[in-house]
Structure formats: C-alpha cells, structure tokens
Protein backbone atom coordinates (compact mmCIF):
# COMPACT_ATOMS: atom_id res chain seq x y z
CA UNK A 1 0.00 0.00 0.00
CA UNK A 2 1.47 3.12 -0.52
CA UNK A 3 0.37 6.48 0.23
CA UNK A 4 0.36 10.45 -0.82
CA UNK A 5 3.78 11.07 0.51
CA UNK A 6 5.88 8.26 -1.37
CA UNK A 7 5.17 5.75 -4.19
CA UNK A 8 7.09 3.49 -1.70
CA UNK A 9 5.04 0.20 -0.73
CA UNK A 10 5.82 0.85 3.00
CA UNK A 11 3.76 -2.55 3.96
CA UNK A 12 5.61 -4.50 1.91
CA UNK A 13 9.24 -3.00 3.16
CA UNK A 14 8.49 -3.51 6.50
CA UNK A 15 6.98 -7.07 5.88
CA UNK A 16 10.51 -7.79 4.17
CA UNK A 17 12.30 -5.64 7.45
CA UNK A 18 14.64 -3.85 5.24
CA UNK A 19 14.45 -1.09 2.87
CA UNK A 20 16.64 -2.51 -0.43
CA UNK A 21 17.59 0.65 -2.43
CA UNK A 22 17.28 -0.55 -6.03
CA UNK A 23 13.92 -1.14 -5.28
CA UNK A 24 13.55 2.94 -4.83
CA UNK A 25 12.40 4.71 -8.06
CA UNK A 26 15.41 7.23 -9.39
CA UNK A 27 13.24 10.33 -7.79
CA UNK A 28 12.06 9.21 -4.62
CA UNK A 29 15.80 8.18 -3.91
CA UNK A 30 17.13 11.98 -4.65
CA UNK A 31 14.21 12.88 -2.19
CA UNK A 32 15.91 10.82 0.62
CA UNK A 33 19.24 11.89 0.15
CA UNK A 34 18.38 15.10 0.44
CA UNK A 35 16.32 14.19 3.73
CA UNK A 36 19.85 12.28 4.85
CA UNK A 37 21.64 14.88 4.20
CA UNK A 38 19.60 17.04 6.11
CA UNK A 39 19.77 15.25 9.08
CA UNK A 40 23.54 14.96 9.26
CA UNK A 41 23.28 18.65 9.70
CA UNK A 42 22.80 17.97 13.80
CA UNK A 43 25.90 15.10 14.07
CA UNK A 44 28.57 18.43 15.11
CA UNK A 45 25.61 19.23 18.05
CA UNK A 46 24.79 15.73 19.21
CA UNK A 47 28.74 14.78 18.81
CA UNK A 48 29.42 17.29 21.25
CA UNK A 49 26.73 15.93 23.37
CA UNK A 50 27.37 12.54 23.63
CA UNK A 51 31.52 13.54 24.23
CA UNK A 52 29.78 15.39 27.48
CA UNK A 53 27.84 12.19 28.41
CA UNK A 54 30.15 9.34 27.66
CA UNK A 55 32.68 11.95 29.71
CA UNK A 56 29.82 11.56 33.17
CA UNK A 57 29.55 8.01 32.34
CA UNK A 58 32.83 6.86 32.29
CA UNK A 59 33.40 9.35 35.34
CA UNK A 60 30.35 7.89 37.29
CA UNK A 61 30.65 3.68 36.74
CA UNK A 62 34.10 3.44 35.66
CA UNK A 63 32.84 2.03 32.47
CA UNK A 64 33.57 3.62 28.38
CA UNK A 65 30.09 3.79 27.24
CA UNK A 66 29.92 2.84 23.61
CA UNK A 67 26.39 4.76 21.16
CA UNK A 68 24.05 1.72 20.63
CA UNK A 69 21.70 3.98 19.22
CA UNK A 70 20.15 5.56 15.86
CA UNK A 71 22.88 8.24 16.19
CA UNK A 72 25.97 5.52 16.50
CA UNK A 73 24.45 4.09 13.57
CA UNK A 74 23.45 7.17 11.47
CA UNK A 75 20.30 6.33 10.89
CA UNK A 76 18.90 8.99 13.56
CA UNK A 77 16.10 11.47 12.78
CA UNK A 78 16.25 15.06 14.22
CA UNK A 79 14.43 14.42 17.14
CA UNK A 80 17.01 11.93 18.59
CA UNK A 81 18.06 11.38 21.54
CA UNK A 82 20.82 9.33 22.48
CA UNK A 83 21.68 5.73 23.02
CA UNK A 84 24.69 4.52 25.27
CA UNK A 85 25.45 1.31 26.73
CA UNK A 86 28.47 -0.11 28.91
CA UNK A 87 29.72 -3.60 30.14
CA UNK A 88 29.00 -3.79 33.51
CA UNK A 89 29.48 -6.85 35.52
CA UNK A 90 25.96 -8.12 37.33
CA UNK A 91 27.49 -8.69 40.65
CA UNK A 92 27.60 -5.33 40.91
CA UNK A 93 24.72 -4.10 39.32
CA UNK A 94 23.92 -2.58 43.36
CA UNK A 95 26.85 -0.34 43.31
CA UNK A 96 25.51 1.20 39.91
CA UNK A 97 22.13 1.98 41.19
CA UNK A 98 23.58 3.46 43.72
CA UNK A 99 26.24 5.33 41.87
CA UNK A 100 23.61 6.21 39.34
CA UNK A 101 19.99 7.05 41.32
CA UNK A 102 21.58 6.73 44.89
CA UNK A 103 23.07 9.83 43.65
CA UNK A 104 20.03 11.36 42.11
CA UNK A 105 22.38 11.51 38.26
CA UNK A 106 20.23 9.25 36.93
CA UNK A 107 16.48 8.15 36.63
CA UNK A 108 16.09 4.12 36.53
CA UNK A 109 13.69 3.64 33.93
CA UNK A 110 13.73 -0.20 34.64
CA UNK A 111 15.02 -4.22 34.12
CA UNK A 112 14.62 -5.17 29.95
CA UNK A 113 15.74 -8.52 28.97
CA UNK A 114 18.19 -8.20 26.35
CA UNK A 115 18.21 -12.21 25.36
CA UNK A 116 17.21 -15.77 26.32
CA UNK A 117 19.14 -15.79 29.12
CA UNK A 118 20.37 -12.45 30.34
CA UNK A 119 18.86 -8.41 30.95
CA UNK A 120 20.00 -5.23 30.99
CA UNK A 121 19.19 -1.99 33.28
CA UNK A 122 18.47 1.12 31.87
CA UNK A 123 18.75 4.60 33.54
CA UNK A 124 17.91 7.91 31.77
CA UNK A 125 19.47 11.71 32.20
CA UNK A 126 19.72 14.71 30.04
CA UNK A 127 22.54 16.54 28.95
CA UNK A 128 22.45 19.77 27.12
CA UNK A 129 18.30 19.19 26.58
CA UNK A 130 19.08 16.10 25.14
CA UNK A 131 17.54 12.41 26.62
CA UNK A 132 20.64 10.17 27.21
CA UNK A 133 19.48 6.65 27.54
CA UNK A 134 22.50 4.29 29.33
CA UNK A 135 21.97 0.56 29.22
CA UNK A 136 23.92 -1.46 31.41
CA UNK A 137 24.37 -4.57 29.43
CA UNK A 138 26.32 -7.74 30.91
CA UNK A 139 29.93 -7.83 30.25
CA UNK A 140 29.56 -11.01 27.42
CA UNK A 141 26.14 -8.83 26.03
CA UNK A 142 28.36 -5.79 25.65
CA UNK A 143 31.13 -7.36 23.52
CA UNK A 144 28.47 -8.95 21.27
CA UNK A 145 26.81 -5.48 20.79
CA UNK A 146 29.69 -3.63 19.97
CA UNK A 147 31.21 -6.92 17.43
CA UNK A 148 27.17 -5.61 15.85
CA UNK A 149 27.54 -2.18 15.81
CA UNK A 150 30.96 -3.03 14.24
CA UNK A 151 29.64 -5.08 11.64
CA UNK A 152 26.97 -2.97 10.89
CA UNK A 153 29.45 0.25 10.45
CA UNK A 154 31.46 -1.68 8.34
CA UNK A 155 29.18 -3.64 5.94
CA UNK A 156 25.97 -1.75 5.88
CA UNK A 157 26.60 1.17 2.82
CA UNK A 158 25.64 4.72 2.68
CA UNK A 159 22.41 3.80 0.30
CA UNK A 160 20.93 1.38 2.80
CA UNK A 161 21.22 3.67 5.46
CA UNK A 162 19.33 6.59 3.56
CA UNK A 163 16.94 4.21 1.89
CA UNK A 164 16.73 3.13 6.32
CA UNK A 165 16.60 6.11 7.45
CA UNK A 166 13.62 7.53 4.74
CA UNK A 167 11.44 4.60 5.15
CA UNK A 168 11.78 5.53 9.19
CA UNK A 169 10.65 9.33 8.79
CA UNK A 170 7.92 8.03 6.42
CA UNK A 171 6.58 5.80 8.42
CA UNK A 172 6.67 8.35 11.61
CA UNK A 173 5.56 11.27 9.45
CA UNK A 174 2.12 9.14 8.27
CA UNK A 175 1.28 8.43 11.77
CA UNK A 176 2.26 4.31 11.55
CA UNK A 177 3.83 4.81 14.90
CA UNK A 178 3.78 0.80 15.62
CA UNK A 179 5.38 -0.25 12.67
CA UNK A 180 7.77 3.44 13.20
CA UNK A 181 8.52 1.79 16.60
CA UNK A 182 9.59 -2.25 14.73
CA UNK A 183 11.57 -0.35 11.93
CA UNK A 184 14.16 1.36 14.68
CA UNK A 185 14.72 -2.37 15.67
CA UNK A 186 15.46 -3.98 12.33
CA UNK A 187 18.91 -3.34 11.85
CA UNK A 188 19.57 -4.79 15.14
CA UNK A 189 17.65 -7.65 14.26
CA UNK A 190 19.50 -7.82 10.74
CA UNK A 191 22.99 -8.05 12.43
CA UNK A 192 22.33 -9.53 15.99
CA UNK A 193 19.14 -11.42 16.03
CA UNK A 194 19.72 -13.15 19.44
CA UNK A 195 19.36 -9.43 20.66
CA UNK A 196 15.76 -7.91 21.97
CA UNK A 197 16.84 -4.43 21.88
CA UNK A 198 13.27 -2.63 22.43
CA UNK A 199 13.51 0.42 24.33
CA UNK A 200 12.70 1.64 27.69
CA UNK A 201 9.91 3.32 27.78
CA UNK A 202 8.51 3.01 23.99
CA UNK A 203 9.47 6.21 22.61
CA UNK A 204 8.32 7.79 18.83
CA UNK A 205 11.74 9.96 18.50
CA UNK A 206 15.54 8.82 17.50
C-alpha cells in the first residue's frame, strides 16, 4: 500500500524488514538523500553531546560507554536522543544503582531482557536538553553489541542507510507509529538477532 507522501510500498518493506535501495524509483531516492543529508546537519551538536555524556559516564561507573543507538548508527532522525550502553558486571549491578539514582544523576527507567538468558538496566538523564538513555548490558552482552555495531558500520553502505533512514521518517511522518517503533529495531535484528533491543519506555523519536 502506498500512500500520498511516497510511491514506496511501505507494507511490503516492513513485511521484508529492510528497505533494499534498487527497489527505490530514481526520484524518490534523490528525495531521501536530500532528507539524509539534512539530518547529518545535527551530528557536530549531538557529537558534542554525547563527548559530554560518555565523559559523566565513564566518570560515574568506571565504564567507556559505547552509542548503541540511531545516532551511532546514522540512521537517527532530528528528534534523537541518544543511546549509550556499557559492560558492567551483574554482581555489581547494586553499586551502579547506587552510583547512578543513589546519587540522584540518573532516573532508573527499569530491568529489559536483552536475550534468552540475560537483561539489561536502563537509567535515563539529560545533557544539554538532550535524553541520554545508558543501558547497562552484561559484560559477554556488551562485547556482542559492539562486534554488531561493528559489523553494521562496516558492511551496511551509505544507500541502505538513507533508503533506512527515509522509510523511518515516512513511516513516523504518516502516523504508523507501531510499525515506526519495529523499523528502529530492524537493523539490530539484521545483524544480531539473538538481541531484543526494544527500548525503555517506547518512545516515537531517535
């Protein structure tokens, strides 16, 4: 089905949970580079941003905090926030709540499996009027993430990430805020499938 703002077939690209760019008529394609580009426009602001916040993070657990988010990915819309996580050993997941919301730096937003077998705790805090988001992921989780996120910077090209990245503002912009919510997910899923990486709380930005 496609719709008045794109001869896209968004139903069938998220049925197929990716967004293939020779499928993308020659105009349409121009039309999301140009949105790409757009966005790109806000890296120097939220690179300066997450410096600040990886800077509190490391300061506050000890921990290098590594973007597991839309931004680390570039595939983030304008409104993003940001996405952090660490490796943080479970034993000792006590001593981070208490370094974290003991010392009121940080709001616990709650316990999210991340597989089978193992969860991570996210805590929220803003920096510069932007929503930081810092999962605390189990040591072994953590080193699969960032082996992902390494994959995904080096394999996935600059077409599939503005073919991504348009099919994302599309399906926000018409209002298909369920499917909006999947489509964050599927790269994720495309690279790391043993991963559940849904958000704390359910959010329509990034």
């Amino acid at each position: 089905m496609t719709n008045p703002q794109t001869p896209l077939d968004l139903s069938a690209i998220t049925a197929k949970k990716w967004a293939d760019p020779a499928d993308f008529p020659t105009e349409e394609f121009e039309r999301a580079t140009a949105f790409y580009d757009s966005m790109r426009t806000h890296d120097e602001h939220l690179l300066k941003v997450r410096a600040e916040a990886s800077g509190l993070i490391e300061q506050w657990t000890g921990h290098t905090p590594r973007d597991v988010g839309s931004f680390g990915t570039r595939l983030n819309l304008e409104t993003s926030d940001l996405d952090l996580g660490i490796g943080f050993p479970v034993e000792q997941r006590d001593d981070l709540m208490r370094a974290l919301v003991g010392e009121g730096r940080a709001t616990f937003l709650g316990e999210r499996r991340t597989s089978f077998s193992t969860t991570r705790l996210v805590f929220t805090f803003d920096v510069a009027g932007i929503e930081i988001d810092l999962s605390a992921l189990t040591v072994e989780d953590f080193t699969v993430a960032c082996r992902m996120l390494d994959q995904i910077d080096a394999e996935m090209t600059k077409p599939e990430r503005i073919a991504h990245t348009w099919v994302k503002h599309l399906l926000r912009d018409s209002g298909r805020l369920d499917e909006y919510a999947k489509w964050k997910l599927v790269t994720y899923a495309r690279y790391c499938p043993e991963f559940n990486w849904v958000p704390i709380p359910e959010k329509s930005s990034s």
